[in-house]
Every structure is written in C-alpha cells, then in structure tokens.
Protein backbone atom coordinates (compact mmCIF):
# COMPACT_ATOMS: atom_id res chain seq x y z
CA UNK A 1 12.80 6.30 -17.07
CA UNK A 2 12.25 7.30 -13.35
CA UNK A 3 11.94 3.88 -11.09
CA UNK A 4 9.39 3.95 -8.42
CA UNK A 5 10.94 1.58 -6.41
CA UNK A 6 14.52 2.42 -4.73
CA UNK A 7 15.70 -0.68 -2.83
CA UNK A 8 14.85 -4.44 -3.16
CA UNK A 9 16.09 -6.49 -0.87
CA UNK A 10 16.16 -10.45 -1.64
CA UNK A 11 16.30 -13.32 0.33
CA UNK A 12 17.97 -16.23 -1.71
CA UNK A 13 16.53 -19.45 -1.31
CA UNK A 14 18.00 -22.84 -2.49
CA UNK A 15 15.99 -25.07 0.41
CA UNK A 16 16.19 -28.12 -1.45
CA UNK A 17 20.04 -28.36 -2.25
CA UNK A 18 20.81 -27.25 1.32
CA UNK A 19 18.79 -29.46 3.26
CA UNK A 20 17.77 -32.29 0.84
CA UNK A 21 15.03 -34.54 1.77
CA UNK A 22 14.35 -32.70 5.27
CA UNK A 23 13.18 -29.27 3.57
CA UNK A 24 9.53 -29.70 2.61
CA UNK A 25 8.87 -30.19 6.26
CA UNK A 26 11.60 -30.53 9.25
CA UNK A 27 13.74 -27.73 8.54
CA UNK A 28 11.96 -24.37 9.49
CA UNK A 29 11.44 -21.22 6.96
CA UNK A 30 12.79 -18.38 8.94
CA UNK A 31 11.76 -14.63 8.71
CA UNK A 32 14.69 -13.13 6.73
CA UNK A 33 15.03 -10.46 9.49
CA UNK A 34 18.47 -9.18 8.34
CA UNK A 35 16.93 -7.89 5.38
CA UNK A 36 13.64 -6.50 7.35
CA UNK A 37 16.34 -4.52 9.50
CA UNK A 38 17.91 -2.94 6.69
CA UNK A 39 14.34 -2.70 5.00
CA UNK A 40 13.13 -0.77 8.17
CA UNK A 41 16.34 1.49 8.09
CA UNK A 42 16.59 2.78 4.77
CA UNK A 43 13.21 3.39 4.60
CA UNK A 44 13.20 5.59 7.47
CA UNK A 45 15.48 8.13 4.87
CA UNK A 46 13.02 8.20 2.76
CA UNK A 47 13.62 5.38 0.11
CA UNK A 48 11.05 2.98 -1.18
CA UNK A 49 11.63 -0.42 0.15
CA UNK A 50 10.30 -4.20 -0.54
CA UNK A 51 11.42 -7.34 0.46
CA UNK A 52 11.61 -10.43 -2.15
CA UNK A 53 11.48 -13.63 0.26
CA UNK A 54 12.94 -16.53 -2.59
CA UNK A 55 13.05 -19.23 -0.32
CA UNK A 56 9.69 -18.37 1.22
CA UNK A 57 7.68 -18.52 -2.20
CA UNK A 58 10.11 -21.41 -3.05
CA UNK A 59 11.34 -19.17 -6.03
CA UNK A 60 14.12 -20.71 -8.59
CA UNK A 61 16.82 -18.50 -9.43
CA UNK A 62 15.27 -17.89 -12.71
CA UNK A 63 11.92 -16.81 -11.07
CA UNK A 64 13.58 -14.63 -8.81
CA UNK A 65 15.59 -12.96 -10.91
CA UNK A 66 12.24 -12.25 -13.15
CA UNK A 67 10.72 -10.53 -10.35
CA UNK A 68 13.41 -8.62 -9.60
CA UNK A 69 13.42 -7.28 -13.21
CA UNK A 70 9.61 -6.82 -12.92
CA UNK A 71 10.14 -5.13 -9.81
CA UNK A 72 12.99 -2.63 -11.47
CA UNK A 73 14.69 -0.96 -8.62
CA UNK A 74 16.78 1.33 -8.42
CA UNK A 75 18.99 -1.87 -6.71
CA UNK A 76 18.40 -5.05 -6.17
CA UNK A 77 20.69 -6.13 -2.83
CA UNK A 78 20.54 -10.12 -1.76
CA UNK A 79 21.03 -10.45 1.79
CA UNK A 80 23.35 -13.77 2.49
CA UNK A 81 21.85 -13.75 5.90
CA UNK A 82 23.35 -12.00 8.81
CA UNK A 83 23.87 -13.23 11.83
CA UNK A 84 23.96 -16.94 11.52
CA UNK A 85 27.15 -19.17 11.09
CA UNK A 86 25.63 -22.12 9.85
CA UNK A 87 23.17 -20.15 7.10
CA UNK A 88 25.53 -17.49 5.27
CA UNK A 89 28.16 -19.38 3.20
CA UNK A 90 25.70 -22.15 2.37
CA UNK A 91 23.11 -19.07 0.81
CA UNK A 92 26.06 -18.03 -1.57
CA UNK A 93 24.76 -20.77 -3.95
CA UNK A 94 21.43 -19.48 -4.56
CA UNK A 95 22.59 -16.09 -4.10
CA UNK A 96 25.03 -16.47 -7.09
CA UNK A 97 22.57 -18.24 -9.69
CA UNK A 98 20.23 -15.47 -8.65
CA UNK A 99 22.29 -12.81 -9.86
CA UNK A 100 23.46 -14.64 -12.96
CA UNK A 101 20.37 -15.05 -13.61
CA UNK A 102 19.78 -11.38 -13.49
CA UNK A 103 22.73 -10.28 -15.52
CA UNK A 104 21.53 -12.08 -18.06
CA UNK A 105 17.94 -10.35 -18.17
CA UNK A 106 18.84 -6.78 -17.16
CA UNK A 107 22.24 -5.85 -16.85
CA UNK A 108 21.28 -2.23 -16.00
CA UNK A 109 19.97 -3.22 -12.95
CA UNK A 110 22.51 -2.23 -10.06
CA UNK A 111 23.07 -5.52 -7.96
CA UNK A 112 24.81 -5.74 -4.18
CA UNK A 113 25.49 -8.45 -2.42
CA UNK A 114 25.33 -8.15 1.73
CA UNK A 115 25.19 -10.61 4.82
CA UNK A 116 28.12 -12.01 6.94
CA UNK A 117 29.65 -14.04 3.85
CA UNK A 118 30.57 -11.27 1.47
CA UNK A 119 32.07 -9.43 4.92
CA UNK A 120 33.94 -12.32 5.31
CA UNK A 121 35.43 -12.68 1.80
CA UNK A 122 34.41 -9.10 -0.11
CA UNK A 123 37.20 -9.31 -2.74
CA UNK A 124 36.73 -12.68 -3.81
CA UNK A 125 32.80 -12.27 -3.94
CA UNK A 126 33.15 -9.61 -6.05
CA UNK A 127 36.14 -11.57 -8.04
CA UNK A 128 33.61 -14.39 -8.51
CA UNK A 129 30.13 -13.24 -8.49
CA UNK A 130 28.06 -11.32 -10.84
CA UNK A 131 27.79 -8.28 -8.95
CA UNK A 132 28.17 -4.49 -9.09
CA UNK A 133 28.87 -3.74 -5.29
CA UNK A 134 29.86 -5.86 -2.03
CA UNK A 135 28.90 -3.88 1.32
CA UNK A 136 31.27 -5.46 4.07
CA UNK A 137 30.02 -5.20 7.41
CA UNK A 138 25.85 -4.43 8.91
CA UNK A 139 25.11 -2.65 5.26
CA UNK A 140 22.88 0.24 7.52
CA UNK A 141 24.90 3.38 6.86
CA UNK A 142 26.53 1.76 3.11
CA UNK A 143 23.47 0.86 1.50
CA UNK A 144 21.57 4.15 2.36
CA UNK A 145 24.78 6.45 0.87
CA UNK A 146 24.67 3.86 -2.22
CA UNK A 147 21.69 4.73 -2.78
CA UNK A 148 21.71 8.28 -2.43
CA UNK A 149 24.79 8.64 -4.71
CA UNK A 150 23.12 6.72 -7.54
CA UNK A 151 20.05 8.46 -7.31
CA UNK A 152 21.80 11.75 -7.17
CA UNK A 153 24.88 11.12 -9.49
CA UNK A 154 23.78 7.97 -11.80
CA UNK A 155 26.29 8.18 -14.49
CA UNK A 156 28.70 7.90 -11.35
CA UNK A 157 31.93 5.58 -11.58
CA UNK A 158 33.80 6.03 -8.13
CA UNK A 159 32.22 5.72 -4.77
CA UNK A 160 34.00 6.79 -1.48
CA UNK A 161 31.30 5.16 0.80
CA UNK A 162 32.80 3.28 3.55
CA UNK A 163 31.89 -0.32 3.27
CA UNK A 164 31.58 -0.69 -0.37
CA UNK A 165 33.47 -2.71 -2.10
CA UNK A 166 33.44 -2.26 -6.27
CA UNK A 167 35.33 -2.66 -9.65
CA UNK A 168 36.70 0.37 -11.24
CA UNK A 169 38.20 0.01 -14.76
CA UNK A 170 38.88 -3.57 -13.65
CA UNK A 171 40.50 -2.64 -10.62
CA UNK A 172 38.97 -4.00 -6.60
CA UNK A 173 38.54 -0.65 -4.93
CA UNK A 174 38.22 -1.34 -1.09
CA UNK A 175 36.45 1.24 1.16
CA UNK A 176 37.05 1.42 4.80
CA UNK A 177 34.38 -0.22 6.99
CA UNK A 178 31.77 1.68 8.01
CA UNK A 179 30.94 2.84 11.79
CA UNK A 180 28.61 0.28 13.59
CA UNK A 181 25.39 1.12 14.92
CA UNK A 182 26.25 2.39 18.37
CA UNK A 183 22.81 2.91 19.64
CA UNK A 184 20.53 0.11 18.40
CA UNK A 185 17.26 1.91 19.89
CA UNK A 186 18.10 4.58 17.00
CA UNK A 187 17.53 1.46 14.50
CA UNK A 188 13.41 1.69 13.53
CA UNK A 189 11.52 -1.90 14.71
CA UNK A 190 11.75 -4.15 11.40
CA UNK A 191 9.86 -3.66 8.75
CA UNK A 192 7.46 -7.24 9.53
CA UNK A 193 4.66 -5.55 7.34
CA UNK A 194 6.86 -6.23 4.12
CA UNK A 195 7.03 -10.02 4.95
CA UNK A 196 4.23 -12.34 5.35
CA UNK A 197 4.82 -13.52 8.50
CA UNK A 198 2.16 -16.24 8.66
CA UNK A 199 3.55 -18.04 6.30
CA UNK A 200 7.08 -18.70 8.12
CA UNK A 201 7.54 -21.86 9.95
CA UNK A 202 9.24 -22.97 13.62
CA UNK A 203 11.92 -25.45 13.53
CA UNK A 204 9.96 -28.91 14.25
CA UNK A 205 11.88 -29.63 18.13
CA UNK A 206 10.45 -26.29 18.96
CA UNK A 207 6.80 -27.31 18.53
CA UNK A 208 7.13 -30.79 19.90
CA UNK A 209 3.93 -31.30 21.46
CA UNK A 210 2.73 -28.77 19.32
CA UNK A 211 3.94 -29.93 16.15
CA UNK A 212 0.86 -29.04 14.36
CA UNK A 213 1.25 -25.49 15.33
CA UNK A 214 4.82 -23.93 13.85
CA UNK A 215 3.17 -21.54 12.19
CA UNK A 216 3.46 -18.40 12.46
CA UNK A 217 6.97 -17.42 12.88
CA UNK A 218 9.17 -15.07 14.00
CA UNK A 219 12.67 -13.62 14.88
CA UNK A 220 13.80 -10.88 17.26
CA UNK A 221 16.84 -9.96 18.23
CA UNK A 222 18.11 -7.63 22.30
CA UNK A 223 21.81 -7.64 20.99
CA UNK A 224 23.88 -8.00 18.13
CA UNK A 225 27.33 -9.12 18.19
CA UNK A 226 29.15 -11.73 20.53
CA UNK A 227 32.11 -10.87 23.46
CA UNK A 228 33.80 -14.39 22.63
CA UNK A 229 35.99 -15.96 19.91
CA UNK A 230 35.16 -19.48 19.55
CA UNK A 231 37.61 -20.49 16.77
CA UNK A 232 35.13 -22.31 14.76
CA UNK A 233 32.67 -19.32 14.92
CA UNK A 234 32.55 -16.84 11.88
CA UNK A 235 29.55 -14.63 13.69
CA UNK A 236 31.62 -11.57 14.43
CA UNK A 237 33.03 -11.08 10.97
CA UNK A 238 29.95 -8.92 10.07
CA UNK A 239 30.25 -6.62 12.88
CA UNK A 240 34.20 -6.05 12.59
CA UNK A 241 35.29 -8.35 15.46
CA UNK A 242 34.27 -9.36 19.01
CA UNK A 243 31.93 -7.06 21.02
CA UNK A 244 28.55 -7.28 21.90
CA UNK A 245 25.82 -3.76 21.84
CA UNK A 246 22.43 -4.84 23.69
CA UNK A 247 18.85 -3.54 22.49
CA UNK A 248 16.71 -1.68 25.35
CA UNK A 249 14.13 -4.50 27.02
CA UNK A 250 11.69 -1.23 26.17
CA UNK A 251 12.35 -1.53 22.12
CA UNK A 252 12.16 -5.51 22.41
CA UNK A 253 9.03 -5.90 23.98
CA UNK A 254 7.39 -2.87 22.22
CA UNK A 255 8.62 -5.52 19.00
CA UNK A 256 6.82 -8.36 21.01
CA UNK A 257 3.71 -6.57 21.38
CA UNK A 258 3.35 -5.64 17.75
CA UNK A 259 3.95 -9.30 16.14
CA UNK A 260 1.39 -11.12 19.07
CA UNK A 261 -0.87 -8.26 18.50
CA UNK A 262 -0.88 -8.27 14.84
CA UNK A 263 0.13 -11.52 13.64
CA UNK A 264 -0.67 -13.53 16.87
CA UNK A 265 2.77 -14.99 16.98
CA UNK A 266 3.73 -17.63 19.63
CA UNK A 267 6.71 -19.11 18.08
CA UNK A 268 9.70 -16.88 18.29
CA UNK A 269 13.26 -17.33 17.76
CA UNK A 270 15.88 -14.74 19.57
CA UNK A 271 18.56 -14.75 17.02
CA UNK A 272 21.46 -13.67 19.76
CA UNK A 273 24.46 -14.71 19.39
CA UNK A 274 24.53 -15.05 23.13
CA UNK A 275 21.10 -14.17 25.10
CA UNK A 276 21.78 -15.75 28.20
CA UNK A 277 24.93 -13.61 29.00
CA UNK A 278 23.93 -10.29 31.14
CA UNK A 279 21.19 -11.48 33.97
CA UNK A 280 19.66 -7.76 34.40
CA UNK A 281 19.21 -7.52 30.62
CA UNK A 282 17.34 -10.94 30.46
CA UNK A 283 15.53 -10.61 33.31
CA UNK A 284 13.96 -6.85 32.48
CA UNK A 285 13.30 -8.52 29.38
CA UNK A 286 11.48 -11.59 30.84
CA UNK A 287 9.49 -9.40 33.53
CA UNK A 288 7.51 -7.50 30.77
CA UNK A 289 6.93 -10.34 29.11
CA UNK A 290 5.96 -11.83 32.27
CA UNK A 291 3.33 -8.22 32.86
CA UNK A 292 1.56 -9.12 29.56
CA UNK A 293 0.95 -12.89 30.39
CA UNK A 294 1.26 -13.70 26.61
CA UNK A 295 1.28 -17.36 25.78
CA UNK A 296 4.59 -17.74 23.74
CA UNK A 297 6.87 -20.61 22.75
CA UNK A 298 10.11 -18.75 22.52
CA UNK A 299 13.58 -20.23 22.35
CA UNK A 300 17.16 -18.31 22.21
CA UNK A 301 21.08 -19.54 22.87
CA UNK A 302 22.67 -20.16 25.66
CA UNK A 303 26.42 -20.89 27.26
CA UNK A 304 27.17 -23.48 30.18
CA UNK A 305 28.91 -20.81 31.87
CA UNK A 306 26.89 -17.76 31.86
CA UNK A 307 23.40 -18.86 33.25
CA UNK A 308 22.19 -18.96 36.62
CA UNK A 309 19.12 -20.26 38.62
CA UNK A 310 17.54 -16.78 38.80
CA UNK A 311 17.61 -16.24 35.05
CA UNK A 312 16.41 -19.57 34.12
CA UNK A 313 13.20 -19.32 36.35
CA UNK A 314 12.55 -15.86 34.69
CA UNK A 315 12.65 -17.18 31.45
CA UNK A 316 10.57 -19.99 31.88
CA UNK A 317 7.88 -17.70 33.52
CA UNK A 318 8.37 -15.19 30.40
CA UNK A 319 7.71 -18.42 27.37
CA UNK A 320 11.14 -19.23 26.95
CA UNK A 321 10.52 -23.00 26.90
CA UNK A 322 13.75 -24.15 24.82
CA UNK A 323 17.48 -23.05 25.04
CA UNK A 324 20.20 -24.06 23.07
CA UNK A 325 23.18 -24.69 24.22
CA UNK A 326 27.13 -24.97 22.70
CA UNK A 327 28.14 -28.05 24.40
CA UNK A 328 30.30 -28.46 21.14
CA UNK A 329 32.66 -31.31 23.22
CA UNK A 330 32.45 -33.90 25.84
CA UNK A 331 36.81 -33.54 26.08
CA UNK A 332 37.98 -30.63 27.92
CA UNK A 333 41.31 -30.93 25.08
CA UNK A 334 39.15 -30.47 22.46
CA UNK A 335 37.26 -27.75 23.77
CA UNK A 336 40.17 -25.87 25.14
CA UNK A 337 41.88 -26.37 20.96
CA UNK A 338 38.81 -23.90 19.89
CA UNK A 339 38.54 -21.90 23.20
CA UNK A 340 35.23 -22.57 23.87
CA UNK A 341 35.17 -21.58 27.72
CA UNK A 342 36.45 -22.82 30.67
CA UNK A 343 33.72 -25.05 31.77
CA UNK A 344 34.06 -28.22 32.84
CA UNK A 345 32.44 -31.90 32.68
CA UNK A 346 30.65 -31.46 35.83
CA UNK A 347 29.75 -28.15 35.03
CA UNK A 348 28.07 -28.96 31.75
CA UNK A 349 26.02 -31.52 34.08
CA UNK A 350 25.30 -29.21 36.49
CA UNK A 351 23.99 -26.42 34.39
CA UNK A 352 21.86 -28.61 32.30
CA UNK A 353 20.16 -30.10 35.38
CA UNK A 354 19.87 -27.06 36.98
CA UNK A 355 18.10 -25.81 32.90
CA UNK A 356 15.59 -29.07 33.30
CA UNK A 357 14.38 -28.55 36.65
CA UNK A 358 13.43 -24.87 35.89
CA UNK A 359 10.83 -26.19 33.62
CA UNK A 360 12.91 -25.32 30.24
CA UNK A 361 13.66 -28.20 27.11
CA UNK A 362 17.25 -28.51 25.87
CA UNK A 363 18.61 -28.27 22.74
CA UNK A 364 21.97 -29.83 22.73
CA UNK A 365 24.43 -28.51 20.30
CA UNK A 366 27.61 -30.22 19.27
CA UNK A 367 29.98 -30.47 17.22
CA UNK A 368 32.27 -33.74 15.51
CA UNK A 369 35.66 -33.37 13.75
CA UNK A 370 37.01 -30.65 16.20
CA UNK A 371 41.03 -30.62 14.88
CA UNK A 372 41.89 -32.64 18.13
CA UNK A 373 39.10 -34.97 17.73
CA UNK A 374 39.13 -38.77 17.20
CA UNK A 375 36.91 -41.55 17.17
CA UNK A 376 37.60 -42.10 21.03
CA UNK A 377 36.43 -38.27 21.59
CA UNK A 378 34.10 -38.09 19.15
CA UNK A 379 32.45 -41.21 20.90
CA UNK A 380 32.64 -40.09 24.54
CA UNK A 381 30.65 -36.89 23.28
CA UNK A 382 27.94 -38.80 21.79
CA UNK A 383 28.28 -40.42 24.82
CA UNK A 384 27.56 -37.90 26.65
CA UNK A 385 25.04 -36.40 25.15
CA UNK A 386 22.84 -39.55 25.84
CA UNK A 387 23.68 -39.04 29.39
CA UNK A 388 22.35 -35.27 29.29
CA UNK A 389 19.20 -36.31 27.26
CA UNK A 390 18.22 -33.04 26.24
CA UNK A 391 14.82 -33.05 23.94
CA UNK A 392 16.82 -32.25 20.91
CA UNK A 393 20.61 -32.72 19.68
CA UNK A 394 22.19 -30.69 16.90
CA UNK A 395 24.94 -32.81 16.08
CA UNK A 396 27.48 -31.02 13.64
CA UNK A 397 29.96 -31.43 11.80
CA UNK A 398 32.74 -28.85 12.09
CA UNK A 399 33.27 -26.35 9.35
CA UNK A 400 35.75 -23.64 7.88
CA UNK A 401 33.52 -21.39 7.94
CA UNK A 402 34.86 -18.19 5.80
CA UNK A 403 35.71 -15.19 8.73
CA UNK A 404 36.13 -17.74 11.82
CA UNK A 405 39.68 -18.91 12.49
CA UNK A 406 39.08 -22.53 11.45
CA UNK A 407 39.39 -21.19 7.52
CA UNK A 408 42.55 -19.28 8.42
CA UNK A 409 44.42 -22.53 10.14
CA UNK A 410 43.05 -24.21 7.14
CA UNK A 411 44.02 -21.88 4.41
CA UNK A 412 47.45 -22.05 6.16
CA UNK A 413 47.30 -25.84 6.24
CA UNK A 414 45.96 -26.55 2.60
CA UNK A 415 43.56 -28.97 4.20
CA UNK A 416 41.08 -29.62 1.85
CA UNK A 417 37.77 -27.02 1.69
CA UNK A 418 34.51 -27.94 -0.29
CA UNK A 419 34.83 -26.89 -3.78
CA UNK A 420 31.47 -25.41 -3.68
CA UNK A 421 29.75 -23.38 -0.94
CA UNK A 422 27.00 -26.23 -0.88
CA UNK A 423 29.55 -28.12 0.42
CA UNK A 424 29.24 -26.11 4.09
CA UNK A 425 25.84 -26.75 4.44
CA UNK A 426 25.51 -29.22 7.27
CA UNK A 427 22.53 -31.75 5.40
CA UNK A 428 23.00 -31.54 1.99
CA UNK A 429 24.72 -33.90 -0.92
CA UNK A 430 27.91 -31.98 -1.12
CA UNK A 431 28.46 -31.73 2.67
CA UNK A 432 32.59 -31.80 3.30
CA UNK A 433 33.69 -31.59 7.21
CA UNK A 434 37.02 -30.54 7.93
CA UNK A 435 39.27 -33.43 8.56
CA UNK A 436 40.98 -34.02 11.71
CA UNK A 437 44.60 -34.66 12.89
CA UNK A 438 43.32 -38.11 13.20
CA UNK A 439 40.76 -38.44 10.92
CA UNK A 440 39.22 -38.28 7.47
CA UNK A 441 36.11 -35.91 6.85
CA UNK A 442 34.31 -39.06 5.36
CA UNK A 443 35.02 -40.75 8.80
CA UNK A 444 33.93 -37.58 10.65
CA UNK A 445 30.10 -37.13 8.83
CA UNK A 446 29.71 -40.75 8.55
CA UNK A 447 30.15 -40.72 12.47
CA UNK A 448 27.90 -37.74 13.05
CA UNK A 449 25.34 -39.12 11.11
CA UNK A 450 25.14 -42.40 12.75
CA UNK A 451 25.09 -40.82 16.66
CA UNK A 452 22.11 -38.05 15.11
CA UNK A 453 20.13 -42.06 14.67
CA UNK A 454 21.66 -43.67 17.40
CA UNK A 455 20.71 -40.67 19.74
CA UNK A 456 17.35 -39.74 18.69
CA UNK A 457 16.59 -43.50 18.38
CA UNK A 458 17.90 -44.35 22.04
CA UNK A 459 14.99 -46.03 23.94
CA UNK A 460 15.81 -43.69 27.46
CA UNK A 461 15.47 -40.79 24.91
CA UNK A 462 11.82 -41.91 23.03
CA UNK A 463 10.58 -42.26 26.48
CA UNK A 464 11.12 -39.08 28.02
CA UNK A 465 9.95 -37.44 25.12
CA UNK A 466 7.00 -39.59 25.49
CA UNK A 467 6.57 -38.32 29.00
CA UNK A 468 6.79 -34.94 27.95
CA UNK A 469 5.42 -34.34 24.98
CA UNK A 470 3.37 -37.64 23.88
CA UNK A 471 3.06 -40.59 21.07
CA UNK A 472 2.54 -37.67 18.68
CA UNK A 473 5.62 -36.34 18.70
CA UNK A 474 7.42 -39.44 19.48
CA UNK A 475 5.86 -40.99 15.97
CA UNK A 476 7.16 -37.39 14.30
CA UNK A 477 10.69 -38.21 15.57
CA UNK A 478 10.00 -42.13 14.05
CA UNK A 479 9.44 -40.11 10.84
CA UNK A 480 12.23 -37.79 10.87
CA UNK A 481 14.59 -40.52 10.94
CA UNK A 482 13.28 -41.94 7.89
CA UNK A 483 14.76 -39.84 5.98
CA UNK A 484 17.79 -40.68 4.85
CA UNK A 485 20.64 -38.04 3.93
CA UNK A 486 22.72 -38.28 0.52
CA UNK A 487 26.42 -37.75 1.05
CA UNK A 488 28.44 -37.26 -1.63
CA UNK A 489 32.10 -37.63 0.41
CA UNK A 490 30.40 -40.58 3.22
C-alpha cells in the first residue's frame, strides 16, 4: 500500500512529569522549531511533511502514538529538541513511551529518533529505545537520504548514510557524521504553517506586565552553534563541537515579517546559543527591525563579556526588552572550574547596570552545585544575585548533562547520575543534581530551592517589580510561589 505521507515529525511531550505543578500555567509551550527546520528542509526535496506537536495538544504517549499510526508515514522521526541544554535529555522520557507505544501498534512503521540527546549518546539510544534509526548530529542531509533510500529500496537492510546510526543482524552499525549546513541562508524559512502558532505560549517573566498576553509564540534563530565550551554545557554536541555559523540579518527579518504579518506575533524567543556575541550582526539585525517599527517583546541570551553599550541601545530600540544572562557563579573559583569566561565580580556589576539603564529587564541565570561549590559559595551567589536584582532569576541546579564534560568527569568519577532521564529535568519529582566535592545533591536542590523563594520573595525585589511592571504582576509572582515542588531526593 503506497503512503501518502513521507515524513512525520513529532514533538514529545511529557509537561506534567517535567515540570510538575508549574506546567498548566508558568512554564511556557514553545514552538518545536527544530522539527519545523527539518520540516521546512525535507520538504523542499520534495517529500510530504507534517508536524505532530504532543506536548502542544497535551497528547499521552498512547494518543500520540495512535496518531502517528493514523497518520502512516513513510517514518515517523521524534525530535528530542535541538538546541537546548536544559530540554533534550529530560524529552527522552516521553520520547521513549511514545515509541513503545508505537511498536506495539504498528511495528512496520519506520521510527528515528533525532535532537541533541541521541547525538550525544546514539549507541545507547538505540541499545535502549524502541527504535529503527538514530540520526547523530542536525538530521538535514540524514533524514532526507533515509528517506530517499526507503522509498527507493524498501526491502533495504544496510544504509551507508552518514549520520545514521542502526541495528544490522543485531549488530550497532555507526555511520560517519554528516557535513553541517555551511550556508544557513540555503536552509528554507521554517515550515510555521505546519504548527499552530497561536496556540504556543511565552514564558510568564517575559510578559510581566503583560501577563495576560503570552500568547502567541514564537522562536527564531541568526546562528546556530556556540564558539565556547562551558563544561557544564552539552549545546555543541549536536553540531559536532564548538563553532558558531550566523544566519543573514536579510533571512531573519524576512522570518520576522512573515510571523507579525501572519500570525501577529509579539512574543519571540531567539533560541541562540549566544546572540549577543558579534555587534555588526546584532545591530544589522536590530536596525531592520528598528525600519519596520513593529511592536515586539523579544528576548535572546547573553554573556557578561561580550556586550557593549552600543548593542544594548540597539536592541532595546529593535523590542528586545529581556536578556538572559549566564551569571552561573558569584566565585571567580567556581567559575574558572567550568571555564565560564574570564569576567570578573565587578564586571558582572558593571555589565548588568550598564543592561538596566539601556531600558532592557534581566534574566539572571545561575547555577548551584558547581563541583567546587559549597554552602559558603553557593550562599554568596544567592547573595549576589539579590544585589543585581534582575526581574527574573533562573536558579539551577547543575547537571550531567549527556555530551557536556560534566557527564564525562562524572562517568570517570562514578558519582551518582539519575536513574531515569526525568531525573535531569530541573522541576520535576525525580530531579537529582550532581553532588559536589563538598556537598550532597539533596543539600544542593534543597538550597536552590529555598534562594528561588527567598529571592523572588525579597521585599527590595517585589518592589521594583512593582515599579516596573505593577500589583498585577507582583500578585502573579505571590502565586507562583505557591506552588510547591515535589522532590523525590530533598
């Protein structure tokens, strides 16, 4: 029986494991935009293409996996993410039940698993999960050949396709990685009219004073990759290793134009790695933004030591209202042990003034149970973070994340690693921190969720954000910390 549908790409969801009592409405639904790349690509050969958003539609694993046997491609490939540390590993969960789930309904069904996790661990994904194929690295060039072999050849056993990973005769056979995309203007804009983009929903700090307006949503991305090697980062396993490849400011606001002028989008996340890195990108980027005079509420990353004055007030003019940056430390030691920059105290100070007066909100990231960290370091960054009051403060808790070097030294170590990949999400039940030199990783999240309550429940922080953004928002952040998280290993 000929299939009229070649490629279906799926977006696991398992929102309510992951993020517990914070997912029906703090956490944001983000645009699977990985999958709407790869959507775009293969299409553009000539494929038929659709997109099956899980965690959107709130799917379970056993819904999902009906679809995709309603939907009958040719195969089904589940995207665990792309280009986010904190939201690959975690997806494994629902990407495995998923395609149990499947196996069990339609076995004939081809099934590939993609996204920075199976990069970062392709022969044990395929040892453990259901799956026919692994593609280790962006998936463009691997997933397009896969599918043109099977469509050509489908009683075919043996695949020479670099990037794919597969069982023959019970043996792992392990392709080369395939060739990056050098130019990304050659990649087609992504495929947005395969997702329903109203229906996706902004982080709740990034509407504050707005709250009642997170919707609709959306994520674009001016480069892919990152130029440093943060130890506790896994971002670059996807791409290979360390580099960065930047997007024309033509192709990104052409991107722009299309989601305000279809979907009248405000919110927007850049998912960069590192935006705020190469001032004549940003800025070209920020002056046609700047030529429209759209109204948008955008927000991107950031580093301490690769901003300057004249990029800040360019963003702020262009909508970028909110930048996040990796603080990660308040102790230049414990920094320096996952060699994130060279930036000092006063520095950190400096740039985040210098961020405030050019109009722009904060979002402070950082990070508790570094391996040199102890309660007297982990306190004097909590510390100061109340000192640099930014409007919001990710406070994590740090992770061996599979394909960053943390989970080598660990591996190497036989500290302890969560049993199950729910166990590196940062919110949910099963939440297990690496421990330190110095400290237990119940003593590590029990700290970092008691500064996330003392912080955000500090009276100099209520009343700034009062000052800024009103008694709305101020009563939303009451609410938030309501909610109590269950840990397991607290």
């Amino acid at each position: 029986m000929s299939k009229d549908l070649d490629l279906l790409l799926v977006s696991p969801g398992s929102q309510n494991k992951l993020y517990g009592k914070l997912s029906p409405n703090l956490a944001a639904i983000e645009p699977p935009l990985w999958a709407a790349l790869l959507a775009a690509f293969v299409r553009e050969k000539g494929f038929a293409v659709k997109i099956l958003d899980a965690e959107l539609d709130n799917l379970s694993s056993a819904e999902t996996a009906e679809k995709i046997v309603n939907y009958n491609p040719v195969l089904a490939a589940v995207v665990v993410s792309g280009t986010n540390p904190n939201a690959s590993t975690m997806n494994m969960v629902g990407a495995g039940a998923i395609l149990k789930e499947l196996k069990s309904r339609n076995a004939s069904i081809k099934t590939l698993l993609t996204g920075l996790h199976p990069s970062a661990l392709p022969e044990r994904t395929l040892k453990e999960e259901e799956v026919d194929f692994i593609c280790q690295g962006e998936g463009f060039y691997t997933i397009t050949e896969l599918l043109e072999t099977i469509k050509a050849h489908p009683q075919n056993r043996s695949y020479k396709i670099k990037g794919l990973w597969y069982k023959e005769g019970g043996k792992i056979i392990a392709n080369p990685r395939a060739e990056l995309i050098s130019n990304l203007d050659s990649l087609p804009q992504a495929a947005w009219e395969l997702l329903s983009v109203e229906k996706y929903r902004a982080h709740n700090w990034h509407c504050y004073g707005r709250i009642n307006k997170r919707q609709p949503y959306a994520a674009i991305y001016t480069s892919l990759g990152c130029p440093f090697k943060c130890t506790f980062c896994c971002i670059n396993e996807i791409f290979g290793g360390s580099g960065i490849r930047y997007r024309s400011p033509e192709k990104v606001i052409s991107e722009i134009d299309y989601l305000v002028n279809n979907y009248k989008v405000q919110n927007i996340k850049i998912i960069d790695e590192m935006f705020a890195l190469n001032t004549n990108h940003v800025n070209a980027i920020c002056d046609l933004i700047i030529e429209r005079g759209y109204d948008l509420n955008i927000w991107a990353y950031a580093r301490i030591d690769t901003v300057n004055k004249e990029m800040l007030t360019k963003m702020k003019k262009a909508g970028i209202s909110w930048l996040a940056f990796g603080i990660e430390s308040a102790n230049q030691e414990v920094r320096d042990s996952v060699t994130k920059g060279k930036f000092s105290d006063s520095d950190i100070k400096r740039v985040i003034r210098m961020t405030k007066d050019a109009g722009i909100h904060i979002v402070g990231n950082y990070i508790f149970g570094l391996p040199e960290d102890n309660l007297e370091t982990m306190q004097s960054t909590l510390d100061l973070a109340k000192e640099l009051n930014c409007e919001y403060s990710n406070f994590y808790v740090a992770m061996a994340y599979p394909g960053s070097q943390l989970y080598e030294d660990a591996l190497k170590e036989g500290l302890k690693l969560p049993e199950s990949w729910l166990g590196y999400s940062q919110f949910g039940e099963d939440t297990l921190p690496l421990p330190t030199k110095y400290l237990s990783s119940a003593e590590v999240l029990r700290f970092r969720d008691s500064a996330f309550k003392e912080y955000h429940n500090g009276d100099a922080y209520l009343e700034m954000m009062e000052d800024k953004f009103g008694k709305q928002t101020v009563q939303h952040i009451r609410d938030m910390l309501k909610q109590e998280l269950a840990r397991r290993f607290a």
